[in-house]
N, C-alpha and C. Protein backbone atom coordinates (compact mmCIF):
# COMPACT_ATOMS: atom_id res chain seq x y z
N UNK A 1 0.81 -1.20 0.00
CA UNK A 1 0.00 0.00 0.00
C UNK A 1 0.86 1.26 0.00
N UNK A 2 1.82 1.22 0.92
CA UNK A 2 2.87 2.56 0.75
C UNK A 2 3.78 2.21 0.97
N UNK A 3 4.20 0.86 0.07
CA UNK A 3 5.63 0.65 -0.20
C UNK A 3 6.68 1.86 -1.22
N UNK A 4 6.26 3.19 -1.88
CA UNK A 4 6.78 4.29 -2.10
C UNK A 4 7.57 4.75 -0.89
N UNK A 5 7.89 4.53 0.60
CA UNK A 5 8.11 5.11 1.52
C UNK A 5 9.17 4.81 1.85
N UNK A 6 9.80 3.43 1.33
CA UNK A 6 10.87 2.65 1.87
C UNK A 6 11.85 3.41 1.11
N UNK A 7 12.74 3.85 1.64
CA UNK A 7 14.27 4.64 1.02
C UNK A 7 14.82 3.40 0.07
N UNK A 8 15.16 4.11 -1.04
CA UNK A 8 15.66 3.76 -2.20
C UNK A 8 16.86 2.68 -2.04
N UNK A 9 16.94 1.60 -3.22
CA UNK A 9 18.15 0.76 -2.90
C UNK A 9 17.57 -0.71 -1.21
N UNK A 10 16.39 -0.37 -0.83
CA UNK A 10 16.68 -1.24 0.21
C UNK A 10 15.58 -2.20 -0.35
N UNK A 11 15.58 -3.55 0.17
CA UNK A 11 14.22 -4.24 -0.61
C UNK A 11 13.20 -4.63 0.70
N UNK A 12 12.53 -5.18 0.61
CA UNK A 12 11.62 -6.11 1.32
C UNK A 12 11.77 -7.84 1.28
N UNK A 13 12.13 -8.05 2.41
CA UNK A 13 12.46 -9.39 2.47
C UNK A 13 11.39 -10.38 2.23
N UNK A 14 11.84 -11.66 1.46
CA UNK A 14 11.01 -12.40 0.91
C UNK A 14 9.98 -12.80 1.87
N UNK A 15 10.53 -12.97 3.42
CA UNK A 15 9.66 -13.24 3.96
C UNK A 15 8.79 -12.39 5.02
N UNK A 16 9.01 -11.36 4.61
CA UNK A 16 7.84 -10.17 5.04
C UNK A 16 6.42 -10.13 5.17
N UNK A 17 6.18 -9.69 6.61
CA UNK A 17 5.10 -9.71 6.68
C UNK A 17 4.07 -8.41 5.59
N UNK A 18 2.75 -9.01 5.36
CA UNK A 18 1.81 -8.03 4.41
C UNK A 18 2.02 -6.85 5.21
N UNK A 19 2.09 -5.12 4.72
CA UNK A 19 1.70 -4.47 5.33
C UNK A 19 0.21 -4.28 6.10
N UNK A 20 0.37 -3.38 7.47
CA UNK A 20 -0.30 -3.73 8.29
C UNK A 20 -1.26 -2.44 7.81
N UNK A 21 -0.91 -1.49 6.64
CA UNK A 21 -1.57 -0.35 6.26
C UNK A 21 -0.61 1.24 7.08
N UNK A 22 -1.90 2.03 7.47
CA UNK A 22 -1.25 3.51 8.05
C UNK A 22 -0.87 3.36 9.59
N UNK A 23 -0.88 2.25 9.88
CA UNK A 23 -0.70 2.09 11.58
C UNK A 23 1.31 2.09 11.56
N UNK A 24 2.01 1.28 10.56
CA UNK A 24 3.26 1.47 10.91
C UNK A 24 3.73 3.56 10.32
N UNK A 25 3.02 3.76 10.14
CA UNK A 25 3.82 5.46 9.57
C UNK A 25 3.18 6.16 10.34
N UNK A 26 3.79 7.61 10.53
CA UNK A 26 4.22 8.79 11.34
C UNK A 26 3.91 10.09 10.16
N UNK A 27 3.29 10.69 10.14
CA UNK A 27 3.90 12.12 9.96
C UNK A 27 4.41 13.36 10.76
N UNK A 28 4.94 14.11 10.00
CA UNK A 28 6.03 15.54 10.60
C UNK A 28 5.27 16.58 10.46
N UNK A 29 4.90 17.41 11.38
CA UNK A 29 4.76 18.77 11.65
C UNK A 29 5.00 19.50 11.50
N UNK A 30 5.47 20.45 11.02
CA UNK A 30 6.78 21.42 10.79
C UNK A 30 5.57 22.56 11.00
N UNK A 31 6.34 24.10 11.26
CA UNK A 31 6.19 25.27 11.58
C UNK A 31 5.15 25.95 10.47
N UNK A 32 5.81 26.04 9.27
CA UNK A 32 5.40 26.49 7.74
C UNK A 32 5.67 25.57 6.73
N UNK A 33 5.01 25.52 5.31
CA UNK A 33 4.84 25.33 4.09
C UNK A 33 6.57 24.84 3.66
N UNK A 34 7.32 26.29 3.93
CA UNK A 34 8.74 26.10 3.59
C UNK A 34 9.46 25.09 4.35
N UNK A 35 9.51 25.17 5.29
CA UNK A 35 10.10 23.91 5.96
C UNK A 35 9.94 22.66 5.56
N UNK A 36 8.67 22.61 5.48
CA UNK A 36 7.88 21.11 4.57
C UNK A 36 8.33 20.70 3.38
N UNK A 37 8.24 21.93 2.36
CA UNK A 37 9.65 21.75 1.10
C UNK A 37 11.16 21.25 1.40
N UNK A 38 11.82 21.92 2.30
CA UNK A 38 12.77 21.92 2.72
C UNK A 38 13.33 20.41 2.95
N UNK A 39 12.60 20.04 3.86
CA UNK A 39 12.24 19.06 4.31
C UNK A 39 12.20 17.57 3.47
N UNK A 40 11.19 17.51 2.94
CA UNK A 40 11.09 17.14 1.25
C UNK A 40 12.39 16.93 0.49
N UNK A 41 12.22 18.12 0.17
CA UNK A 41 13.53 17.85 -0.77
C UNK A 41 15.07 17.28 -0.22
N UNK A 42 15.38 17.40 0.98
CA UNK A 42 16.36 17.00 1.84
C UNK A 42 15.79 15.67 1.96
N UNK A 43 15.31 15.09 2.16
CA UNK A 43 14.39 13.40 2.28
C UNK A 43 14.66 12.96 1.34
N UNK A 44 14.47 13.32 0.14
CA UNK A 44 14.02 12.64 -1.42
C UNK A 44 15.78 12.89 -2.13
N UNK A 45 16.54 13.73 -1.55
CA UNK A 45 17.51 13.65 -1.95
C UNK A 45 18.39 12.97 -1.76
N UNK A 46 18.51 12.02 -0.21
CA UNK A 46 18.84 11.22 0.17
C UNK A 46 18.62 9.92 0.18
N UNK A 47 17.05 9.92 -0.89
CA UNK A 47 16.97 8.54 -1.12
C UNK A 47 15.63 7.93 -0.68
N UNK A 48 15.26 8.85 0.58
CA UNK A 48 13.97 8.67 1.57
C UNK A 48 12.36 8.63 0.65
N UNK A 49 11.88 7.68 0.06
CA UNK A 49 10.45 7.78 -0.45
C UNK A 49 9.57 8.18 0.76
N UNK A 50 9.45 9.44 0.73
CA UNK A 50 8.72 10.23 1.38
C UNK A 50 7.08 10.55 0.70
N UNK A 51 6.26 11.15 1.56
CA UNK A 51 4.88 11.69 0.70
C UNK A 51 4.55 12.87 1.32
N UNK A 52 4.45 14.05 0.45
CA UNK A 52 3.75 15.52 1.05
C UNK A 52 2.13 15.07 1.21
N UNK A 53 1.48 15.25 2.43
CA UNK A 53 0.12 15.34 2.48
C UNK A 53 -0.43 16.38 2.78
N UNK A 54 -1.68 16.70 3.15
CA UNK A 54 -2.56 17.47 3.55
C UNK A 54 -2.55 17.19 5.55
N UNK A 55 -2.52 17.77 5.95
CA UNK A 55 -3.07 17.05 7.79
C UNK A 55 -4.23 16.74 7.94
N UNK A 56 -4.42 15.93 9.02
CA UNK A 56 -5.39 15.40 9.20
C UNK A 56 -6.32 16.56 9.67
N UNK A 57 -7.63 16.90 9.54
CA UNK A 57 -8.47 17.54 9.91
C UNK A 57 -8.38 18.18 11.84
N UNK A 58 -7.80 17.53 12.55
CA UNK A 58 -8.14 17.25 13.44
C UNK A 58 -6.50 18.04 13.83
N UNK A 59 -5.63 18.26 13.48
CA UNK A 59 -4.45 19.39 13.74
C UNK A 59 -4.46 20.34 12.32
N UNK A 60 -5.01 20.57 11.52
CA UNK A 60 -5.06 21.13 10.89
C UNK A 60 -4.60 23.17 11.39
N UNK A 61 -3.75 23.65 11.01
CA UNK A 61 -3.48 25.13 11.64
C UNK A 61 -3.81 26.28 10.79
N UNK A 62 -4.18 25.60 9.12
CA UNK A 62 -4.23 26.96 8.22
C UNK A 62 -3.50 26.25 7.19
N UNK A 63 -2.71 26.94 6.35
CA UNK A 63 -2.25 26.07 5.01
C UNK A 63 -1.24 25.19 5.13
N UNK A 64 -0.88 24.77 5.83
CA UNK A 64 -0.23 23.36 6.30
C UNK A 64 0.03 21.88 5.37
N UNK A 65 0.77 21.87 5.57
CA UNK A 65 1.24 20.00 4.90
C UNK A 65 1.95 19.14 6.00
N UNK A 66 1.59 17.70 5.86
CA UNK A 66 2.73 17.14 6.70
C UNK A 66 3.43 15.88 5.84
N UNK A 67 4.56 15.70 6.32
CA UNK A 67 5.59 14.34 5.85
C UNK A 67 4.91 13.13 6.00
N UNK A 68 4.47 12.35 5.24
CA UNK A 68 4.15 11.07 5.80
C UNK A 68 5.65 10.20 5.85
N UNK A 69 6.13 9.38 6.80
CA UNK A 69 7.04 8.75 6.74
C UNK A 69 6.43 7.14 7.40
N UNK A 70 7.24 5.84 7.44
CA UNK A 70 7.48 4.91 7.91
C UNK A 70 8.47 5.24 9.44
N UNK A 71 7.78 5.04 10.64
CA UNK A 71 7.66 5.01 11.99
C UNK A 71 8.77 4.33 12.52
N UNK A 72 9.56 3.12 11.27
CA UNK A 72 10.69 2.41 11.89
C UNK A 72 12.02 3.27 11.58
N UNK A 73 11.95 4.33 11.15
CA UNK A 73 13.24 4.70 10.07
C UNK A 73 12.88 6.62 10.98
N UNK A 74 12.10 6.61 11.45
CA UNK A 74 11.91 7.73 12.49
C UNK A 74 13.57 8.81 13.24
N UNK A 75 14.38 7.83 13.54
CA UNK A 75 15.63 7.81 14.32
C UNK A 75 16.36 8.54 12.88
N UNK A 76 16.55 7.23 12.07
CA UNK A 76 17.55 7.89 11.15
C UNK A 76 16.61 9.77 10.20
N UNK A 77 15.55 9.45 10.11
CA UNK A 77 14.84 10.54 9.61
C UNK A 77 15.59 11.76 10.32
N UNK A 78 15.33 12.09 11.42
CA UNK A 78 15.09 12.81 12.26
C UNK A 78 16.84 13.41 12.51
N UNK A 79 17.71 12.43 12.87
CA UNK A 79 18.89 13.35 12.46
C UNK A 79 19.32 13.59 10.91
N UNK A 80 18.83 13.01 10.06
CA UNK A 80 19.41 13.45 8.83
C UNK A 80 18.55 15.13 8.79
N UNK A 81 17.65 15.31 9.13
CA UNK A 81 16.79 16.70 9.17
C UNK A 81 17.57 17.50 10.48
N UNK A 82 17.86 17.28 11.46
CA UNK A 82 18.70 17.60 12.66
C UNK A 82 20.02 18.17 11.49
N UNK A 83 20.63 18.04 10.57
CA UNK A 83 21.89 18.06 10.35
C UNK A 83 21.74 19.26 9.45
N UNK A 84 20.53 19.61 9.04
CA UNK A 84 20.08 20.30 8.16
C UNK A 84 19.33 21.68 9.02
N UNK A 85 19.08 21.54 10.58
CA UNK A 85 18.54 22.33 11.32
C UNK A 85 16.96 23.12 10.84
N UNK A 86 16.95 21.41 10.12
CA UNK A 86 14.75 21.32 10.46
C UNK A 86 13.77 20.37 10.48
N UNK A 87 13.64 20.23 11.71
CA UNK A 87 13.24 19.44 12.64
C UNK A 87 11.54 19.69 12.48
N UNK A 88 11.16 18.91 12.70
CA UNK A 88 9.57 19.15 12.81
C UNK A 88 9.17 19.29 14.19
N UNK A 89 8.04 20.38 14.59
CA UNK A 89 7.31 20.94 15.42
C UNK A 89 6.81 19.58 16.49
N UNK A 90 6.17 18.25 15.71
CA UNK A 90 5.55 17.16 16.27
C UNK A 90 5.93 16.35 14.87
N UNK A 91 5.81 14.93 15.90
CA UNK A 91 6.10 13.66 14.93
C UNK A 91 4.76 13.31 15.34
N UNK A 92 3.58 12.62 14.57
CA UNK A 92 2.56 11.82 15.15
C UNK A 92 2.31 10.42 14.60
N UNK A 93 2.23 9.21 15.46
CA UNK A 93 2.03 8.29 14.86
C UNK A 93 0.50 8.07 13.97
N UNK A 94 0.28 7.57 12.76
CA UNK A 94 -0.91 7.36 12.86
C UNK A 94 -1.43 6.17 13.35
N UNK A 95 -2.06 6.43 14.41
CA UNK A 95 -2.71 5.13 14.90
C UNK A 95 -4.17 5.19 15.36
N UNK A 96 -4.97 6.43 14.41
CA UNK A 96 -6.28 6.47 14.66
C UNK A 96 -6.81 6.77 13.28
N UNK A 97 -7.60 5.94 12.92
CA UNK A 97 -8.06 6.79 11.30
C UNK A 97 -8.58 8.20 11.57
N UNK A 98 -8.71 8.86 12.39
CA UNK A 98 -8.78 10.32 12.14
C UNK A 98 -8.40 10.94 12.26
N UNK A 99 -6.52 10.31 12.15
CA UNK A 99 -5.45 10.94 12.31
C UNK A 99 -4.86 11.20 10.95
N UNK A 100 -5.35 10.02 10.39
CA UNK A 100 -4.91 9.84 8.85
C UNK A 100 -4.89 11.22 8.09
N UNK A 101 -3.50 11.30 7.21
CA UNK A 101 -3.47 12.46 6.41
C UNK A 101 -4.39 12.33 5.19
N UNK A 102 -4.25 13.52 5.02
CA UNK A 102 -5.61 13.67 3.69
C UNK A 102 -4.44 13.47 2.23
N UNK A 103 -5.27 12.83 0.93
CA UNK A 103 -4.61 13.18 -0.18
C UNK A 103 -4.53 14.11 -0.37
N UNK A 104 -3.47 15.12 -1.24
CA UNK A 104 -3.97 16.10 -2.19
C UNK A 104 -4.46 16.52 -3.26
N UNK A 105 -4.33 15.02 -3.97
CA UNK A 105 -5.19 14.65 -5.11
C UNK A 105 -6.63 14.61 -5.65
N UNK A 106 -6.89 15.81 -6.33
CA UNK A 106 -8.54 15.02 -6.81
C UNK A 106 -8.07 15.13 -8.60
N UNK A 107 -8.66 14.28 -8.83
CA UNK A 107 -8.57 14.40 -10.91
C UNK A 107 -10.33 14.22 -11.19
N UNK A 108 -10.40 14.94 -12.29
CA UNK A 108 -11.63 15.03 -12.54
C UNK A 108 -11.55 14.86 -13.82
N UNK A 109 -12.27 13.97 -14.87
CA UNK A 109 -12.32 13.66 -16.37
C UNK A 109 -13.45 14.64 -16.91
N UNK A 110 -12.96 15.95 -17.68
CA UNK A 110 -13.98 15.97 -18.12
C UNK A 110 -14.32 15.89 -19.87
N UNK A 111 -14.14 14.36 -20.37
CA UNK A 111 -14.00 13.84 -21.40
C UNK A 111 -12.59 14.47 -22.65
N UNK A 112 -12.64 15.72 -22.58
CA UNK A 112 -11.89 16.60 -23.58
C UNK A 112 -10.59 17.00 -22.59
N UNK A 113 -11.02 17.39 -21.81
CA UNK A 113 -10.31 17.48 -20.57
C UNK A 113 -10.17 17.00 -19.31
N UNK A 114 -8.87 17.25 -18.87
CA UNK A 114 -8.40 16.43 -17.49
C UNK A 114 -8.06 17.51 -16.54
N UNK A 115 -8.53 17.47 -15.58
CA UNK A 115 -7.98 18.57 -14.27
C UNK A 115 -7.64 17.78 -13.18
N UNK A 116 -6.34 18.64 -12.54
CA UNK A 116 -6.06 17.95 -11.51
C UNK A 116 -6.23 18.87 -10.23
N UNK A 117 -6.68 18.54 -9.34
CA UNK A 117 -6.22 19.24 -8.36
C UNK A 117 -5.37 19.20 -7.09
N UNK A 118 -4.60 19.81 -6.66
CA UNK A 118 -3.83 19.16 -5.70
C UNK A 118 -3.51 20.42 -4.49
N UNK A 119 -4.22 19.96 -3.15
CA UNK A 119 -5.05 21.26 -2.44
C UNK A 119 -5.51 22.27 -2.66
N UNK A 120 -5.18 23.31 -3.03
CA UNK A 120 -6.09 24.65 -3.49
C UNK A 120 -6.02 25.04 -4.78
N UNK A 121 -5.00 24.15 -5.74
CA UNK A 121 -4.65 24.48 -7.34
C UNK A 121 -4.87 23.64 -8.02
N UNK A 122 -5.46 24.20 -9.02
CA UNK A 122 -6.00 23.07 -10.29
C UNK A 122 -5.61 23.17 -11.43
N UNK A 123 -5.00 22.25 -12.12
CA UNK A 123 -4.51 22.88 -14.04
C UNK A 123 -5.23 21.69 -14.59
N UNK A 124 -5.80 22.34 -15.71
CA UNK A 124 -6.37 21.52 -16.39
C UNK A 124 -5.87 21.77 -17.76
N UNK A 125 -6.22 20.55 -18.63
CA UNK A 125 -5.55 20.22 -20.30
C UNK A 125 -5.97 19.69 -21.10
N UNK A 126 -5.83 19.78 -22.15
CA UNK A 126 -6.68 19.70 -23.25
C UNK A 126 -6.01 18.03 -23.37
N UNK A 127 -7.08 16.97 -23.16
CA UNK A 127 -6.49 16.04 -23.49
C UNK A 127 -5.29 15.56 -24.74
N UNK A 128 -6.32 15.77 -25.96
CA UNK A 128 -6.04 15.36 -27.02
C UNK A 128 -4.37 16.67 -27.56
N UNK A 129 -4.51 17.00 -27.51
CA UNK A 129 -3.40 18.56 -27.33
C UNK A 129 -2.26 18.26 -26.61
N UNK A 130 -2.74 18.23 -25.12
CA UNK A 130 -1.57 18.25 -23.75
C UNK A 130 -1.47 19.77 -23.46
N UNK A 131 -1.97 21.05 -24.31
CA UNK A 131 -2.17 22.00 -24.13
C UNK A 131 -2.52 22.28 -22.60
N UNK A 132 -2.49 23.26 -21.66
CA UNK A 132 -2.67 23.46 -20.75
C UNK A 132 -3.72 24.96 -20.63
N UNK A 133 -4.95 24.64 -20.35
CA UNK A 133 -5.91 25.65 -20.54
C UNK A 133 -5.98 26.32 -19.51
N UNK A 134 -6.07 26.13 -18.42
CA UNK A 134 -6.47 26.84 -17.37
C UNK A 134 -5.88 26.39 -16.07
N UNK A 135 -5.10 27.21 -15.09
CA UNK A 135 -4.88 27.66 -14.18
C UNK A 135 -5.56 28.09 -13.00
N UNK A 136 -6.05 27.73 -11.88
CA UNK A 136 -6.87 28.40 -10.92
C UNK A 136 -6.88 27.80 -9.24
N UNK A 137 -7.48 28.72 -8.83
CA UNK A 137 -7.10 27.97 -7.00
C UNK A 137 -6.29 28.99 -6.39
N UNK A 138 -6.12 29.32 -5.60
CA UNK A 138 -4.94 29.76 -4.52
C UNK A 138 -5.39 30.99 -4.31
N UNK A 139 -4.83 31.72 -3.46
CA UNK A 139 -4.54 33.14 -3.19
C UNK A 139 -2.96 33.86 -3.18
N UNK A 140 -2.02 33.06 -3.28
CA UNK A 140 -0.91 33.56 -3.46
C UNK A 140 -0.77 34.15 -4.10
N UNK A 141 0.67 35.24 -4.24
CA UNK A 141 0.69 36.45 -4.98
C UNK A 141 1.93 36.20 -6.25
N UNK A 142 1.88 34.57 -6.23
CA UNK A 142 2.86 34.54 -7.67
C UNK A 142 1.55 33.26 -8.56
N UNK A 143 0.85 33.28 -8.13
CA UNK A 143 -0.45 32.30 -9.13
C UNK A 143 -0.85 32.97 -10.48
N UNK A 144 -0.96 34.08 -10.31
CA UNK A 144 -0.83 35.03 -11.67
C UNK A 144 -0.19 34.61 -12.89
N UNK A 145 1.46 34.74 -12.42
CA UNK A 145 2.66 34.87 -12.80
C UNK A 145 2.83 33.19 -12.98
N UNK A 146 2.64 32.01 -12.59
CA UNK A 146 2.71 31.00 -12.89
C UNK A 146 1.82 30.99 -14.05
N UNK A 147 0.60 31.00 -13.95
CA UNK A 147 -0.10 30.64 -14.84
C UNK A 147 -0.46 31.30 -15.78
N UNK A 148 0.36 32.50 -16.13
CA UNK A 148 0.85 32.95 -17.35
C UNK A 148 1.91 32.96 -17.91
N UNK A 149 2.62 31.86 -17.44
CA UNK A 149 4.26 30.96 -17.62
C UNK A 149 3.63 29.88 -18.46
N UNK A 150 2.38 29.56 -17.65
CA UNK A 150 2.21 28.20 -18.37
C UNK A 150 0.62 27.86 -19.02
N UNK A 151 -0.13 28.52 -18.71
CA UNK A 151 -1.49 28.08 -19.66
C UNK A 151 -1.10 28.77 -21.33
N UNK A 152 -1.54 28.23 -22.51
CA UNK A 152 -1.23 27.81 -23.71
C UNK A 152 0.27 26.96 -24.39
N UNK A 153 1.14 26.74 -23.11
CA UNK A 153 2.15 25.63 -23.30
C UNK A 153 1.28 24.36 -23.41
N UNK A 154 1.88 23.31 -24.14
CA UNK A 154 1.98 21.41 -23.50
C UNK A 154 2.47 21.46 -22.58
N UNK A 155 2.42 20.28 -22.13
CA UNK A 155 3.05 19.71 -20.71
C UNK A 155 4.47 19.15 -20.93
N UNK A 156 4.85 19.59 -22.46
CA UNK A 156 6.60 19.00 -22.71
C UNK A 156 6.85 20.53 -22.51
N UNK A 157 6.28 21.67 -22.86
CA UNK A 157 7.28 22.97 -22.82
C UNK A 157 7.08 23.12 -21.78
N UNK A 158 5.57 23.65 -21.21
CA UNK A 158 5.56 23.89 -20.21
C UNK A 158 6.94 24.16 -18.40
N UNK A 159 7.13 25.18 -18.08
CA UNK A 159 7.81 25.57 -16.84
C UNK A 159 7.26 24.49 -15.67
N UNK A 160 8.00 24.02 -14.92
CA UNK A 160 7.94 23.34 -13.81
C UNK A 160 7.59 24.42 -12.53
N UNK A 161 6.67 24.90 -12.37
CA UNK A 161 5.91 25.70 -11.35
C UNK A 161 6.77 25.76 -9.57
N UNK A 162 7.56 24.48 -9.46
CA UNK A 162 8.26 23.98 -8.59
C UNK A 162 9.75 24.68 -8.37
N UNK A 163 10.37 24.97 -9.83
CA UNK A 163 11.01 26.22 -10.49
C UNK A 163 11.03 27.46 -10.26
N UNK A 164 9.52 27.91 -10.07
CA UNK A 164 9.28 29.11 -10.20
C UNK A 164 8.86 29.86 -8.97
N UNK A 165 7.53 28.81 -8.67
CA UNK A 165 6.89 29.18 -7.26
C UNK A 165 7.81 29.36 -6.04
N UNK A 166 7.23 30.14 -5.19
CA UNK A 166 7.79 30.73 -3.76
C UNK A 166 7.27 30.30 -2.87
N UNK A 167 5.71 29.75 -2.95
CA UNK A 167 4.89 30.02 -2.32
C UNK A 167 4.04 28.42 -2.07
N UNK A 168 2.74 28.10 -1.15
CA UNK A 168 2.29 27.01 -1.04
C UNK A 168 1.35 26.77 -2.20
N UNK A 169 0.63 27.73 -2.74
CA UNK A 169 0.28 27.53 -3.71
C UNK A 169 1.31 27.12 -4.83
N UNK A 170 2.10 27.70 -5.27
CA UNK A 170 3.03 27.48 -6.07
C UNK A 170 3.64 25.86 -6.08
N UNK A 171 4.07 25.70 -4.78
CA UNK A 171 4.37 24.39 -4.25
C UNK A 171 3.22 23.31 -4.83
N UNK A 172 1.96 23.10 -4.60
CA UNK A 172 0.41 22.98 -5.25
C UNK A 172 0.42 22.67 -5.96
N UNK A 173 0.88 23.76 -7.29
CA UNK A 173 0.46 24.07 -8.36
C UNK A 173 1.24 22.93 -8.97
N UNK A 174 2.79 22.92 -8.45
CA UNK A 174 3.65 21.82 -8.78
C UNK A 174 3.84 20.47 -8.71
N UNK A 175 2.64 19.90 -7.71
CA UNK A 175 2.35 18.85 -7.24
C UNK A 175 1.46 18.48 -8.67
N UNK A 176 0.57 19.60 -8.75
CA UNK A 176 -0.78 19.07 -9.63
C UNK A 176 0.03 18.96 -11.26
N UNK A 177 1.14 19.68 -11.82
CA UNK A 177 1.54 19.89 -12.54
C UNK A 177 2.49 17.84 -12.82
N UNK A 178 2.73 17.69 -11.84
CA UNK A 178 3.76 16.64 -11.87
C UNK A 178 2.90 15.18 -11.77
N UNK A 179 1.60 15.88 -10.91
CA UNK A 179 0.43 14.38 -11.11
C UNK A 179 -0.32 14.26 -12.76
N UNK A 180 -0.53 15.66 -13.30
CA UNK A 180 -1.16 15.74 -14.28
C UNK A 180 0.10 15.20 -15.63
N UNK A 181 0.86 15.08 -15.86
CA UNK A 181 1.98 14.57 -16.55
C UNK A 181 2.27 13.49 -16.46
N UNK A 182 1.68 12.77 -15.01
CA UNK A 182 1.98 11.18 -14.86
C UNK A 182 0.93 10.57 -15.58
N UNK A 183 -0.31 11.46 -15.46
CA UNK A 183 -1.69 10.54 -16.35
C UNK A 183 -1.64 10.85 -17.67
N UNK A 184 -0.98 11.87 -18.38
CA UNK A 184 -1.11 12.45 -19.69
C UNK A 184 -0.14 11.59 -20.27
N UNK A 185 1.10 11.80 -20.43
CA UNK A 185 2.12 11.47 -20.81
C UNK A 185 2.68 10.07 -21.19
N UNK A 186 3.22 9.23 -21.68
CA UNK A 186 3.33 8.08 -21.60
C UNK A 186 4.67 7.56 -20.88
């Protein structure tokens, strides 16, 4: 189920037990949006199959994300982010489904077109094309400026929003940009 989580290069032994689901993983807390990037990208650079989520409803603070990680690898997580001086606010196990993090994913078919959304930003595309029509979602003050980088590109010219953006929207925009390319694209 979220075998994506296991750091790169290591396997699963033949005789492994089935996962038990969201009860062995943890997510990270962090302060702001940036940290969470930060964060991220320091994880994934090292190898760590990490996942940006949404929080669970229930700590939710305002525009927020948290780390989903695997609960056994916690130790090594935690100083490789220690070495980097960013640490998360709270670690929480999940061990209640209404702790569970939210996707950020919604996709919506609408026959000609595909939209993705991924928390407050949505790009949608001309299937048959790959054209990128429309831009929308957020309140940030570079959403403008993205999505006049990139609506009438494909999704081969198209700017990587991840590139560009500053911001959580931006961050968003780049998520939805990188999910919408996994379903388009071959």
């Amino acid at each position: 189920m979220f075998n994506f989580l296991r750091k790169k290069g290591t396997k699963k032994s033949s005789g492994a037990k089935k996962e038990s689901g969201l009860s062995d993983y943890g997510f990270m807390v962090f302060e702001n949006t940036s940290e969470v990037i930060q964060a991220e990208k320091v994880l994934k650079s090292q190898g760590w199959h990490v996942r940006v989520m949404g929080p669970p409803p229930e700590i939710q603070t305002g525009c927020d994300l948290v780390i989903l990680f695997p609960l056994m690898e916690q130790l090594n997580i935690m100083r490789l982010l220690e070495t980097v001086s960013n640490m998360p606010l709270q670690v929480v196990p999940v061990t209640d489904p209404l702790l569970k993090p939210v996707s950020l994913f919604q996709v919506k078919d609408f026959g000609d077109f595909l939209m993705v959304r991924a928390a407050n930003m949505k790009i949608t595309v001309e299937k048959s094309t790959l054209v990128i029509v429309n831009i929308s979602g957020g309140g940030c003050p570079d959403v403008p400026y993205l999505a006049d980088q990139m609506v009438g590109k494909d999704l081969l010219s198209a700017p990587d929003p991840l590139d560009m953006g500053h911001t959580l929207c931006g961050y968003a925009l780049g998520l939805a940009f990188k999910e919408i390319k996994t379903r388009c694209l071959p």
